[in-house]
Protein backbone atom coordinates (compact mmCIF):
# COMPACT_ATOMS: atom_id res chain seq x y z
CA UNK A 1 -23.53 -16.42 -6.97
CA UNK A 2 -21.36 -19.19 -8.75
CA UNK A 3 -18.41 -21.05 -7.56
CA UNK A 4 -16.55 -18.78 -9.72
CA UNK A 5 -17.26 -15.50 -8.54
CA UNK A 6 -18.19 -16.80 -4.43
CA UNK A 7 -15.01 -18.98 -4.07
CA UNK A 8 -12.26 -18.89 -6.74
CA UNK A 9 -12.07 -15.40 -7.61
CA UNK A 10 -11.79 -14.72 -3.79
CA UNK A 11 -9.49 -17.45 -2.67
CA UNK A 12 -6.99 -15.63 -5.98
CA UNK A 13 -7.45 -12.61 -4.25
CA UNK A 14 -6.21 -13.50 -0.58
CA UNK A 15 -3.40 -15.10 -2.44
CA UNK A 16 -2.61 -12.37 -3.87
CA UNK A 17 -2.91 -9.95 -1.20
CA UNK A 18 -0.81 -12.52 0.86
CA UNK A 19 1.88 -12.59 -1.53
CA UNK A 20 1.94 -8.69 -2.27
CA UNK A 21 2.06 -7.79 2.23
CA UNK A 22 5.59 -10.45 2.08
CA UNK A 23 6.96 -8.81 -0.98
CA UNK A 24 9.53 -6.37 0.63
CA UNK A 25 10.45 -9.36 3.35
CA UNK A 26 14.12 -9.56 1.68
CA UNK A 27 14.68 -5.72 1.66
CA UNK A 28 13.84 -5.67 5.30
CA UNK A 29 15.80 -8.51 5.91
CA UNK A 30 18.96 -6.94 4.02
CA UNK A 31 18.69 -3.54 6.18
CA UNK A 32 18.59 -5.53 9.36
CA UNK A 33 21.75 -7.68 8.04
CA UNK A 34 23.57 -4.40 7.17
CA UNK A 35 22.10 -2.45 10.17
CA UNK A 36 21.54 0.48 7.44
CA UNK A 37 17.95 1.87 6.07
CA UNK A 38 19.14 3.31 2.61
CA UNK A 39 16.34 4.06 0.45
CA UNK A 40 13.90 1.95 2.21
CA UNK A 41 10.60 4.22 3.35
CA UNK A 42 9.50 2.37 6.69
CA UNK A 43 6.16 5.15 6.58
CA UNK A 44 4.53 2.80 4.02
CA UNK A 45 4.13 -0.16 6.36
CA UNK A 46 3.21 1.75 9.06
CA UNK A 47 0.55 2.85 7.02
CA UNK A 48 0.02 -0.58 5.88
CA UNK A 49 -0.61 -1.54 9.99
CA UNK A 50 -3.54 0.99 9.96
CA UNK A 51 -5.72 -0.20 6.46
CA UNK A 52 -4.85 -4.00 8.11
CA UNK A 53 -6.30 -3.49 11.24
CA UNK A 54 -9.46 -1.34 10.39
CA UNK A 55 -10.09 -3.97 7.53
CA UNK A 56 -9.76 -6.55 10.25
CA UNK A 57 -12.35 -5.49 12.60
CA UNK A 58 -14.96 -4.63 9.90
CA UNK A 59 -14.52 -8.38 8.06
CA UNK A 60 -15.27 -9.71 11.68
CA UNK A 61 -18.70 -7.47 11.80
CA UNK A 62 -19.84 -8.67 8.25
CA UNK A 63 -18.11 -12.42 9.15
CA UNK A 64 -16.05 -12.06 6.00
CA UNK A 65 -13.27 -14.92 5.91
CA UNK A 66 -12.07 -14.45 2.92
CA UNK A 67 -11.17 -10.40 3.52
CA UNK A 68 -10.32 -11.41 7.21
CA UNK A 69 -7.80 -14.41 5.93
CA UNK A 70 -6.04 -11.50 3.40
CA UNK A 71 -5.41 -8.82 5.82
CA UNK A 72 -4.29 -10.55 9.02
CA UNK A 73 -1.10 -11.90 7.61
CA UNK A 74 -0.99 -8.14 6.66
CA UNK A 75 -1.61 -6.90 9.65
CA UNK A 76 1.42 -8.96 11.24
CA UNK A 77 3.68 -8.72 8.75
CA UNK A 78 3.53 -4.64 8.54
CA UNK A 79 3.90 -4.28 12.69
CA UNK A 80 7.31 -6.63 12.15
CA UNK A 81 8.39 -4.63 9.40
CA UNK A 82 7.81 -1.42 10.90
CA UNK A 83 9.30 -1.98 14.34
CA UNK A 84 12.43 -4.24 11.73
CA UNK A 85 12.98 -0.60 10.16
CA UNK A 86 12.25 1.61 13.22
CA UNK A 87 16.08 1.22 15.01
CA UNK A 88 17.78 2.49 11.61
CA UNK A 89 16.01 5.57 10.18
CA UNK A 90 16.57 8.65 10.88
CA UNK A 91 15.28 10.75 13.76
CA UNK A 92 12.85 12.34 11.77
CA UNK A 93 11.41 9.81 10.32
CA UNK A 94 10.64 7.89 13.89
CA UNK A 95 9.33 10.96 15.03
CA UNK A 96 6.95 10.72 11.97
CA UNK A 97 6.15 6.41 12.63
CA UNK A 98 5.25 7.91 16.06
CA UNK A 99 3.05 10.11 15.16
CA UNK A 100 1.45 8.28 12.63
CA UNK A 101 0.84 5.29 15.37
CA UNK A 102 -0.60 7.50 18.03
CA UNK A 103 -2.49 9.24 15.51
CA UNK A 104 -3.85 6.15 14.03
CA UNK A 105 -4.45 4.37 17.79
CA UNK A 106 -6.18 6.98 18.27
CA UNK A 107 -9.01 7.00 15.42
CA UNK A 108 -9.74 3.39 16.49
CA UNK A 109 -10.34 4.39 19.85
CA UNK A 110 -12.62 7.12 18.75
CA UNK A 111 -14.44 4.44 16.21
CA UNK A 112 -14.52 2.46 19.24
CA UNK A 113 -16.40 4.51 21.01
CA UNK A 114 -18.71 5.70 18.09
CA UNK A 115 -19.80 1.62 17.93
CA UNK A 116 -20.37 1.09 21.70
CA UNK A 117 -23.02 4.74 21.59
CA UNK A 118 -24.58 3.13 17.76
CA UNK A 119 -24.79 -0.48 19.65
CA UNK A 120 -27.07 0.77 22.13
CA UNK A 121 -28.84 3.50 20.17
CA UNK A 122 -28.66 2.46 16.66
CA UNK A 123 -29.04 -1.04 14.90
CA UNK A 124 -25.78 -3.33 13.35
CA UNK A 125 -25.94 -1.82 9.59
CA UNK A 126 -25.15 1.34 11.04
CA UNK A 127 -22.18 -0.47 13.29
CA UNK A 128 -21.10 -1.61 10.11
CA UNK A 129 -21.66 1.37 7.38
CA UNK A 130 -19.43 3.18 9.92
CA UNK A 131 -16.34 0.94 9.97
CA UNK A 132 -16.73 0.23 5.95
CA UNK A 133 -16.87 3.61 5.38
CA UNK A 134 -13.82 4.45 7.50
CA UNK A 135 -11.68 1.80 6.35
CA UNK A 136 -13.03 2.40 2.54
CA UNK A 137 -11.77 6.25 2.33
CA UNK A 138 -9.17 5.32 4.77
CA UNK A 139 -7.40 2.96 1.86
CA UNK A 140 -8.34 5.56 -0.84
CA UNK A 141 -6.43 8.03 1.37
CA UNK A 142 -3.88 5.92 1.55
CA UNK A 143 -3.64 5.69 -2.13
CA UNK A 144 -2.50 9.18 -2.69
CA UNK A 145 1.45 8.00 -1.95
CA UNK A 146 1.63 5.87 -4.54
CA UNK A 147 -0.02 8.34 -7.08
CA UNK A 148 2.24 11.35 -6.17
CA UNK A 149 5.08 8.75 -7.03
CA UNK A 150 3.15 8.28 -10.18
CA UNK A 151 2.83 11.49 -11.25
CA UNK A 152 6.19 12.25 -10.13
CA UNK A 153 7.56 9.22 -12.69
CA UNK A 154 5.18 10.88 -15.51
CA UNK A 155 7.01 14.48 -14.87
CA UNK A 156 10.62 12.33 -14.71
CA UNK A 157 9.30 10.01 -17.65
CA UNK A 158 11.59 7.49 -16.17
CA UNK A 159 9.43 3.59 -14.75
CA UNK A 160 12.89 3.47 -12.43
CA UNK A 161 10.71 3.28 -9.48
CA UNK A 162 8.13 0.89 -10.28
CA UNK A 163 8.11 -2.79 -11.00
CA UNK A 164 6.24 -4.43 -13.70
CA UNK A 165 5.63 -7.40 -11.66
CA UNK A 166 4.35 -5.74 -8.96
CA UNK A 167 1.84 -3.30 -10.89
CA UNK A 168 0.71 -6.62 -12.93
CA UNK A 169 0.31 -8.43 -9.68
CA UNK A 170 -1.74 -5.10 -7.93
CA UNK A 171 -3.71 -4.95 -11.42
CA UNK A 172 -4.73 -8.66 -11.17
CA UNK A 173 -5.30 -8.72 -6.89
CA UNK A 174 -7.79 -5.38 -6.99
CA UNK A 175 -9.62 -7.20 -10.05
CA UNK A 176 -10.58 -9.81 -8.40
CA UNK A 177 -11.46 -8.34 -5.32
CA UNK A 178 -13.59 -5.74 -7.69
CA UNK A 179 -15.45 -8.44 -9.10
CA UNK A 180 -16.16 -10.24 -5.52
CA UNK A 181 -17.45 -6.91 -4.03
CA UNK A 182 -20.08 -6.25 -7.08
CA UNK A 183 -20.66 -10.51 -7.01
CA UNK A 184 -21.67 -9.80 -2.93
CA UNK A 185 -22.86 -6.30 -3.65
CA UNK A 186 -20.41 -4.59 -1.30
CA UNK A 187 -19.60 -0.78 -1.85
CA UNK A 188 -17.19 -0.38 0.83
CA UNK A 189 -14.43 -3.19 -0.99
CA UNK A 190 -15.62 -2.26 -4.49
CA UNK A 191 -14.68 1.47 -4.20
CA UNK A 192 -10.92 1.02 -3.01
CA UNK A 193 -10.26 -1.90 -5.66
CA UNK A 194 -11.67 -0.27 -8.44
CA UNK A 195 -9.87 2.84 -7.91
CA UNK A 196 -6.43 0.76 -6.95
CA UNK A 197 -7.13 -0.89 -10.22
CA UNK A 198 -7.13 2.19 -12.14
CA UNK A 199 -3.55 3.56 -10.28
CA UNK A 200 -2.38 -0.07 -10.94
CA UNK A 201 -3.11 0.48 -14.45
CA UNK A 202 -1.43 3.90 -14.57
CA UNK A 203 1.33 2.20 -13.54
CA UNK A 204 1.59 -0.57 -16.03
CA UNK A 205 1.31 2.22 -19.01
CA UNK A 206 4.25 4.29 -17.12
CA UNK A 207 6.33 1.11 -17.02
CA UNK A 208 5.61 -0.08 -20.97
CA UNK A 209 6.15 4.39 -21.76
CA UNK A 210 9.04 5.21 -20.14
CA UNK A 211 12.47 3.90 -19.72
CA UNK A 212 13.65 2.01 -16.41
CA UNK A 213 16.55 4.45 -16.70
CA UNK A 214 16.36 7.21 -14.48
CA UNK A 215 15.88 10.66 -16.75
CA UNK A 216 18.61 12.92 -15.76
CA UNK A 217 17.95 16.92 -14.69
CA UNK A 218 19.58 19.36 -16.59
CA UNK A 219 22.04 19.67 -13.29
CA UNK A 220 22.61 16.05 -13.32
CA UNK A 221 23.49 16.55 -17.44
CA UNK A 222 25.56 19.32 -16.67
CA UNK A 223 27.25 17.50 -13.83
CA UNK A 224 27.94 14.99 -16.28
CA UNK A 225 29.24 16.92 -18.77
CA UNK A 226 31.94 18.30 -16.38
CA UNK A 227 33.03 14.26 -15.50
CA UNK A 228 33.58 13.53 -19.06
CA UNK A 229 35.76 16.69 -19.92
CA UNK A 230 37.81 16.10 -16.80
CA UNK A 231 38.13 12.81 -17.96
CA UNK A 232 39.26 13.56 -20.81
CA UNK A 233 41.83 15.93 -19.69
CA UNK A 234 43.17 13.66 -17.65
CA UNK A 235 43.41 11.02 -20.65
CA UNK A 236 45.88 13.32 -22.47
């Protein structure tokens, strides 16, 4: 392995991933100024507190720093989030963030008590093949938010919803972590990147396609249509 590929690409990478968890830091901020959610979806970050933590505990059985460095800022940042946005959604949707945490609490304890049974009847790669795996489909899973909003803008053909900066940034983070998995030869952080590559370029082609501008429905036209003549009545 070169400098390149061992240390550089890497260090990008948690830089990156650093940058991208503290993106959403002013929105959060803004609802806990105006003491109103809005549009804000607090589900993401919880979700975000789950792919953290697993990642966490497997980078400490393979002694990964550089993963390790990139996900615990992550880790903290979506639990302060979360618990930011908690107090102003709706009852619903805290019924859902408690759910999801008890649910999620309670697949590490289960892991947890998978490794202590593999420690003393099984050997460390298996210790380790178990949390990978996990955490590997757990992120794919994960995945499947942002590509129903994907294929939601691609039905809309409107890029209102995504950011170019952000699906540039995504494109160029999961790149580099591709090529450090394949330069370390390590499945379980080459399958999530190269497939969060590949939604990241989907994205970029949905923003450079379609308009920012929201398409309207045929209500929303119609709707419209209704405004102007009233409008226009009312203009003499």
């Amino acid at each position: 392995m070169g400098v390149l590929t061992s240390w550089i690409v890497p260090s990008l990478g948690c830089f990156l991933s650093i940058v991208r968890h503290f993106i959403a830091t002013g929105e959060v901020l803004a609802v806990r100024s105006g003491q109103h959610l809005g549009d804000l979806n607090p589900l993401p970050f919880a979700a975000t507190i789950l792919n953290c933590s697993g990642w966490v505990v497997y980078t400490v059985l393979v002694r990964n720093w550089f993963v390790f460095i990139s996900d615990v800022p992550g880790l903290l940042c979506s639990i302060w989030m979360t618990f930011s946005l908690y107090p102003y959604a709706s009852p619903s949707v805290q019924n859902q963030l408690n759910a999801f945490i008890v649910l999620a609490a309670l697949l590490w304890c289960v892991l947890a008590a998978a490794t202590m049974v593999l420690q003393e009847h099984s050997t460390q790669p298996t210790v380790v093949a178990l949390w990978g795996w996990t955490v590997s489909v757990t992120q794919v899973l994960l995945m499947a938010s942002p590509l129903s909003g994907l294929l939601r803008a691609i039905q809309q053909r409107s890029s209102a919803n995504f950011h170019l900066g952000v699906c540039a940034m995504g494109l160029l983070s999961s790149s580099l972590w591709a090529i450090y998995a394949m330069t370390i030869m390590n499945l379980f952080i080459a399958i999530p990147n190269f497939l969060g590559g590949l939604l990241s370029c989907a994205s970029l082609l949905v923003c450079f396609i379609f308009p920012r501008k929201p398409a309207a429905t045929p209500a929303q036209q119609e709707a419209d249509n209704v405004r102007a003549a009233v409008n226009a009545v009312q203009m003499g």
